[in-house]
Protein backbone atom coordinates (compact mmCIF):
# COMPACT_ATOMS: atom_id res chain seq x y z
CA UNK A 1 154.60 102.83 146.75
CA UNK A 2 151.67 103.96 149.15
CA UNK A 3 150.76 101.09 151.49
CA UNK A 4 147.02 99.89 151.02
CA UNK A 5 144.94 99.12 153.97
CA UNK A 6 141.43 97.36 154.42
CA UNK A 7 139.31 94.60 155.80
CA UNK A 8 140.28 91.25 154.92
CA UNK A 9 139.18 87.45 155.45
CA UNK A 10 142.34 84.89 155.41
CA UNK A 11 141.43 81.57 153.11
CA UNK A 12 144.55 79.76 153.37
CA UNK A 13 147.93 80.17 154.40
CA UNK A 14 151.06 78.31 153.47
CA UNK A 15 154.12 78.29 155.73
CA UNK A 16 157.35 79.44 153.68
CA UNK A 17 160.96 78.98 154.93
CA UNK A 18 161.80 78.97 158.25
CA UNK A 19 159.30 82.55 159.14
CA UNK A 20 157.63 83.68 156.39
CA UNK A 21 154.08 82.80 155.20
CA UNK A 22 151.84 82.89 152.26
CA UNK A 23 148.49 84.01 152.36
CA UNK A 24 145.75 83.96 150.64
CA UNK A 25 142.92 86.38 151.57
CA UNK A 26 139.66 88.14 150.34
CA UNK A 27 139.86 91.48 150.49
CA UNK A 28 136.29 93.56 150.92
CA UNK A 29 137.80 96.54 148.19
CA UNK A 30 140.47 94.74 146.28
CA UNK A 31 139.20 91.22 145.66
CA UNK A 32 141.21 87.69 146.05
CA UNK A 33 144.94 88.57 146.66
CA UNK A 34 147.88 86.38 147.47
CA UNK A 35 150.80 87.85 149.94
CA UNK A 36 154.15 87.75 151.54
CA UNK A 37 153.99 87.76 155.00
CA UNK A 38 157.88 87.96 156.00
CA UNK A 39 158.55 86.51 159.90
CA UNK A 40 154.71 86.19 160.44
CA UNK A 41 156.13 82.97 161.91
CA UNK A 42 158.28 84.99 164.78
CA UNK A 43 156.74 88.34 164.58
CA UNK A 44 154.00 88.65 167.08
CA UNK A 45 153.85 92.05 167.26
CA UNK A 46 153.31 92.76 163.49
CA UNK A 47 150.75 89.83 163.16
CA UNK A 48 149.67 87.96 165.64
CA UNK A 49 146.91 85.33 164.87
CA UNK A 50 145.77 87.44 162.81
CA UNK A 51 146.77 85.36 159.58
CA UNK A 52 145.21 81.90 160.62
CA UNK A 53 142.32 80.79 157.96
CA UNK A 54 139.36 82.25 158.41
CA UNK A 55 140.17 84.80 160.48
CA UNK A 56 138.37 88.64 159.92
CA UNK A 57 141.46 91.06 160.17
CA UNK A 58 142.38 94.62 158.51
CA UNK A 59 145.72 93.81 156.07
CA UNK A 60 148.01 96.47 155.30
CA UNK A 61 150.25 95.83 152.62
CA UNK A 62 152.12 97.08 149.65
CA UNK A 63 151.77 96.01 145.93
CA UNK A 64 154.87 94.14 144.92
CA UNK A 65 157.74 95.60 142.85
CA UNK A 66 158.26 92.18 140.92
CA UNK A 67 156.11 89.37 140.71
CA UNK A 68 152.63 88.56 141.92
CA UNK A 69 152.75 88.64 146.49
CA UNK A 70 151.85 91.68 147.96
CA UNK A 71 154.07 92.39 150.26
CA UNK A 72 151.98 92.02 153.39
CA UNK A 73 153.14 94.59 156.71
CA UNK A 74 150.38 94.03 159.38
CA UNK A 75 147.76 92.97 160.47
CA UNK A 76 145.06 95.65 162.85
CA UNK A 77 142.62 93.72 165.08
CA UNK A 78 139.94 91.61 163.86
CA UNK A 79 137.85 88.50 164.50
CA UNK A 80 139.60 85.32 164.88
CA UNK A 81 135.79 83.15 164.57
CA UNK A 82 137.37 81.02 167.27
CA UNK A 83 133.64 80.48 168.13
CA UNK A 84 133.25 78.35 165.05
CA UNK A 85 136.37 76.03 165.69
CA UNK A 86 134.17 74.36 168.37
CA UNK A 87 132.94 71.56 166.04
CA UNK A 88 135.04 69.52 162.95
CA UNK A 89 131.51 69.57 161.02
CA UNK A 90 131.49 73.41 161.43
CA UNK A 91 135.20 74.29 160.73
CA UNK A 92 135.56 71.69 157.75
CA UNK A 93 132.37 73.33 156.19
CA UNK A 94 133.82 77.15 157.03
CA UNK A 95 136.91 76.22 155.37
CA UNK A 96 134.85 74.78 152.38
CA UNK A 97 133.22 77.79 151.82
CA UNK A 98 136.50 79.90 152.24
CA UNK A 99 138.28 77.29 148.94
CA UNK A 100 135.27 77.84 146.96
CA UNK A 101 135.82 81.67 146.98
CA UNK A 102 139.71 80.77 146.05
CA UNK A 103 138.01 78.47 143.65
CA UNK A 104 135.21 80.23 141.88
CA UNK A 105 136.57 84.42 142.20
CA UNK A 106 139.35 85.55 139.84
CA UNK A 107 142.18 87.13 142.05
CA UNK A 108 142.38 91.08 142.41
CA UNK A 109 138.56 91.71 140.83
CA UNK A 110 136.84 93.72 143.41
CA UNK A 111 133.80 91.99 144.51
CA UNK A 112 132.01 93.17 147.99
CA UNK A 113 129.38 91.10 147.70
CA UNK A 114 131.09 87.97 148.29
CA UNK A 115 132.63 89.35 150.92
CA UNK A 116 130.13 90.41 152.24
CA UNK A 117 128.23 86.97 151.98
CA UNK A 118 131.41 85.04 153.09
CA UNK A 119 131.61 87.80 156.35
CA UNK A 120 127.70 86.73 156.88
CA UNK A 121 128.61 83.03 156.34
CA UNK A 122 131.15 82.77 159.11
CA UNK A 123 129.35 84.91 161.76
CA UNK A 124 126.43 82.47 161.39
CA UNK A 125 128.81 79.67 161.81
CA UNK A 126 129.98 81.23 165.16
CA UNK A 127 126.70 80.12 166.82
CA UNK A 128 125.13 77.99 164.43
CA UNK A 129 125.42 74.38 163.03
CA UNK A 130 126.53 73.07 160.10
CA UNK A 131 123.54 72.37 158.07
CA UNK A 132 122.97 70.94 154.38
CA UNK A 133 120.74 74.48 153.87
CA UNK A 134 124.09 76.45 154.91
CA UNK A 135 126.28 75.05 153.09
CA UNK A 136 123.44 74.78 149.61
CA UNK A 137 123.07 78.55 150.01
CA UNK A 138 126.88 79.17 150.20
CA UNK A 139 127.23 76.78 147.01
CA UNK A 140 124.27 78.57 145.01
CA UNK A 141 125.20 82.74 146.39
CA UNK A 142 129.26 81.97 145.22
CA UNK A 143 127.98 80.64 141.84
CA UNK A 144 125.61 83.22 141.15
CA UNK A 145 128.08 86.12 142.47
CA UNK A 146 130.65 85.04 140.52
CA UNK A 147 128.58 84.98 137.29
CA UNK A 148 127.46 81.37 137.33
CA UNK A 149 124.41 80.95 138.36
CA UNK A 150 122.26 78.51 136.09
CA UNK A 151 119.43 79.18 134.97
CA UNK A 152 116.56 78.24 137.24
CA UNK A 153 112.90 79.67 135.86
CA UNK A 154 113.08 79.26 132.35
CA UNK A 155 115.43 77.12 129.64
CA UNK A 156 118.77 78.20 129.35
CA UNK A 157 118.72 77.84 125.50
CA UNK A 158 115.57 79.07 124.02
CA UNK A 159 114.30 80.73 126.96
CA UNK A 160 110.95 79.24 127.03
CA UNK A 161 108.90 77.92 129.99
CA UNK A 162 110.14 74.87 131.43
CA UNK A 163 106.06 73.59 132.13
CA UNK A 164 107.38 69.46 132.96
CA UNK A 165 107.44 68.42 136.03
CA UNK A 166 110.33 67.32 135.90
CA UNK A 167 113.10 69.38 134.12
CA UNK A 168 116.27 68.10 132.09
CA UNK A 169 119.59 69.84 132.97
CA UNK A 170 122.23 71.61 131.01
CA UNK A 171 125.26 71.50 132.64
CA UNK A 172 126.39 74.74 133.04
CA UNK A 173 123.62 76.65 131.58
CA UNK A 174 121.06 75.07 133.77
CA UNK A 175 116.90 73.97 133.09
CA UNK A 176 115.91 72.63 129.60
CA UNK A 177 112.67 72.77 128.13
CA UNK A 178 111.46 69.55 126.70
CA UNK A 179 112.24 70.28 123.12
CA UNK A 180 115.59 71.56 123.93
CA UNK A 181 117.08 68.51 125.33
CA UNK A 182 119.90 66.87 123.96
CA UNK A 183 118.46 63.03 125.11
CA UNK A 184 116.80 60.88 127.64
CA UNK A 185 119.91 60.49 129.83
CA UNK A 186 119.94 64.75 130.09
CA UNK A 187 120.91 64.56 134.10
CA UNK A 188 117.03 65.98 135.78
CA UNK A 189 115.61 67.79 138.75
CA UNK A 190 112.03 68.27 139.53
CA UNK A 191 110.18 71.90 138.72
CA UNK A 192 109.42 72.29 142.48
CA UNK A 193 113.20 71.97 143.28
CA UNK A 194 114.52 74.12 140.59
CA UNK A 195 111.56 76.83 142.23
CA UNK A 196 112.42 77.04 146.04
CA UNK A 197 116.63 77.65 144.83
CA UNK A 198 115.40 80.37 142.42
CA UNK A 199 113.22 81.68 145.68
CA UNK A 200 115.97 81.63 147.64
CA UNK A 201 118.73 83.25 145.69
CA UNK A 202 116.20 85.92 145.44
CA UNK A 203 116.68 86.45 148.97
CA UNK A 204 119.53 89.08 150.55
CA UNK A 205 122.01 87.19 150.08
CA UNK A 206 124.02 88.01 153.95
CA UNK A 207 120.98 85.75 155.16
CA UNK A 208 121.41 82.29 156.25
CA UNK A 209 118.66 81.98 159.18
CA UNK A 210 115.59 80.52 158.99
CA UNK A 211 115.61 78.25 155.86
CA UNK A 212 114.41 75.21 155.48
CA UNK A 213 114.48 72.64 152.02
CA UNK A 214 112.77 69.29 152.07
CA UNK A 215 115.02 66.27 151.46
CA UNK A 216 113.96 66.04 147.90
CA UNK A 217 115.27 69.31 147.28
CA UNK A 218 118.64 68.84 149.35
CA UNK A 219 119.20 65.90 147.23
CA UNK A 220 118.44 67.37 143.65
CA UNK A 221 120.02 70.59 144.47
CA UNK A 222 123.18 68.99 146.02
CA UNK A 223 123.57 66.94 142.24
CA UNK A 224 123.02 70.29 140.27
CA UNK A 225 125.23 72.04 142.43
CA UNK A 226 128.17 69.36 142.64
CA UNK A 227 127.75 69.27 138.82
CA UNK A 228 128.40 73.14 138.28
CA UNK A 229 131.20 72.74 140.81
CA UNK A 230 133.06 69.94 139.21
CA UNK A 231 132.61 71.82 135.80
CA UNK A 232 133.58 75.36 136.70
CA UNK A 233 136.53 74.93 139.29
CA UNK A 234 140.31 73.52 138.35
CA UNK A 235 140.18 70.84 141.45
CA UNK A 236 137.65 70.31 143.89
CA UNK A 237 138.05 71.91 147.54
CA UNK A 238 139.80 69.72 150.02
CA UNK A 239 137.74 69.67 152.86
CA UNK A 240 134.41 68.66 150.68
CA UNK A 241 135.67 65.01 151.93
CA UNK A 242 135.17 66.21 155.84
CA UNK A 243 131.53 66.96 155.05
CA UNK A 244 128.56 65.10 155.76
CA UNK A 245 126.91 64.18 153.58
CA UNK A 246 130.09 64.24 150.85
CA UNK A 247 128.68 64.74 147.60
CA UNK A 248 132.02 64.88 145.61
């Protein structure tokens, strides 16, 4: 079988044996893959660093004859982000975004868009620091890209304006109109809230520069958020417990 070759981001990677390694990476053309990386543990010359988390490589590899590993061959180049391993705050929340993509993307659906975002997302963190609007606007662009973004402008069941101030939640679906909620202890968020996240998803999504929420809206959007998460992914990411502040 033809080899395949293309840009790839490395999310995790599990040491096998005594050489080998697994790897889990986002490719930009093939979507969320898992591979066999025989003697990446000895092998300089065929990998390199190339297949430490996080790092931005080109993968060549072969589709497997049995079972679910590629077969990975080599690595080409690439950016390491060593930039980014300057600060715990900045690695653990690089890492958090890379386990929500494991998380929240089904493996080998094509999706350039979230690579593209995740691409964006670690650049930034190259020269930037780790900031609650960072790591809100990695949380909402994942959800949304991978078809769960909750409805933000209007209820998620009758599709009616939302008009309250403040605005009961459906967890997953999103905003509730008053007549549409199930009871007074519906989980809320106020209307001003739910309209700067629907403003900012709006946005080009590669962007990650020059935002700015108030505290109010950190706050409510980190409990929507951490809701969807804990509802839509098997286990929650490991490194959420390094951040600050940790909202699992």
């Amino acid at each position: 079988m033809n080899p395949v070759t293309g840009p790839a981001i490395i999310l995790r990677c599990l040491a096998y044996g005594e050489a080998d390694r697994i790897v889990t990476f986002l490719s930009r053309d093939h979507g969320l893959l898992k591979g066999f990386a025989r003697s990446a543990r000895t092998s300089r010359k065929r990998f390199g660093a190339a297949l430490e988390p996080l790092a931005e490589t080109v993968l060549c590899w072969r589709q497997p004859q049995r079972g679910t590993l590629v077969d990975l061959q080599e690595a080409e180049g690439g950016n390491l982000h060593l930039e980014l391993r300057r600060d715990l705050e900045v690695v653990a929340l690089a890492s958090y975004g890379c386990e929500l993509v494991e998380g929240l993307c089904a493996e080998e659906q094509p999706c350039p868009e979230v690579f593209a975002v995740v691409r964006a997302f670690l650049a930034y963190l190259d020269t930037q620091p780790a900031t609650p609007e960072t790591r809100l606007l990695m949380e909402l662009r994942l959800l949304s890209l991978s078809g769960y973004a909750p409805h933000l402008t209007n209820c998620c069941r009758c599709g009616g304006p939302l008009g309250e101030q403040t605005v009961p939640l459906d967890i997953p679906g999103g905003a509730l109109c008053r007549r549409c909620a199930a009871s007074d202890h519906t989980p809320s968020i106020s209307l001003p809230t739910l309209g700067s996240l629907a403003r900012s998803l709006r946005t080009r999504p590669t962007l990650f520069a020059g935002f700015r929420f108030s505290p109010r809206t950190l706050e409510e959007a980190g409990i929507l958020v951490s809701l969807l998460l804990r509802h839509h992914l098997q286990t929650l990411p490991k490194s959420l417990s390094l951040l600050t502040p940790d909202r699992s």
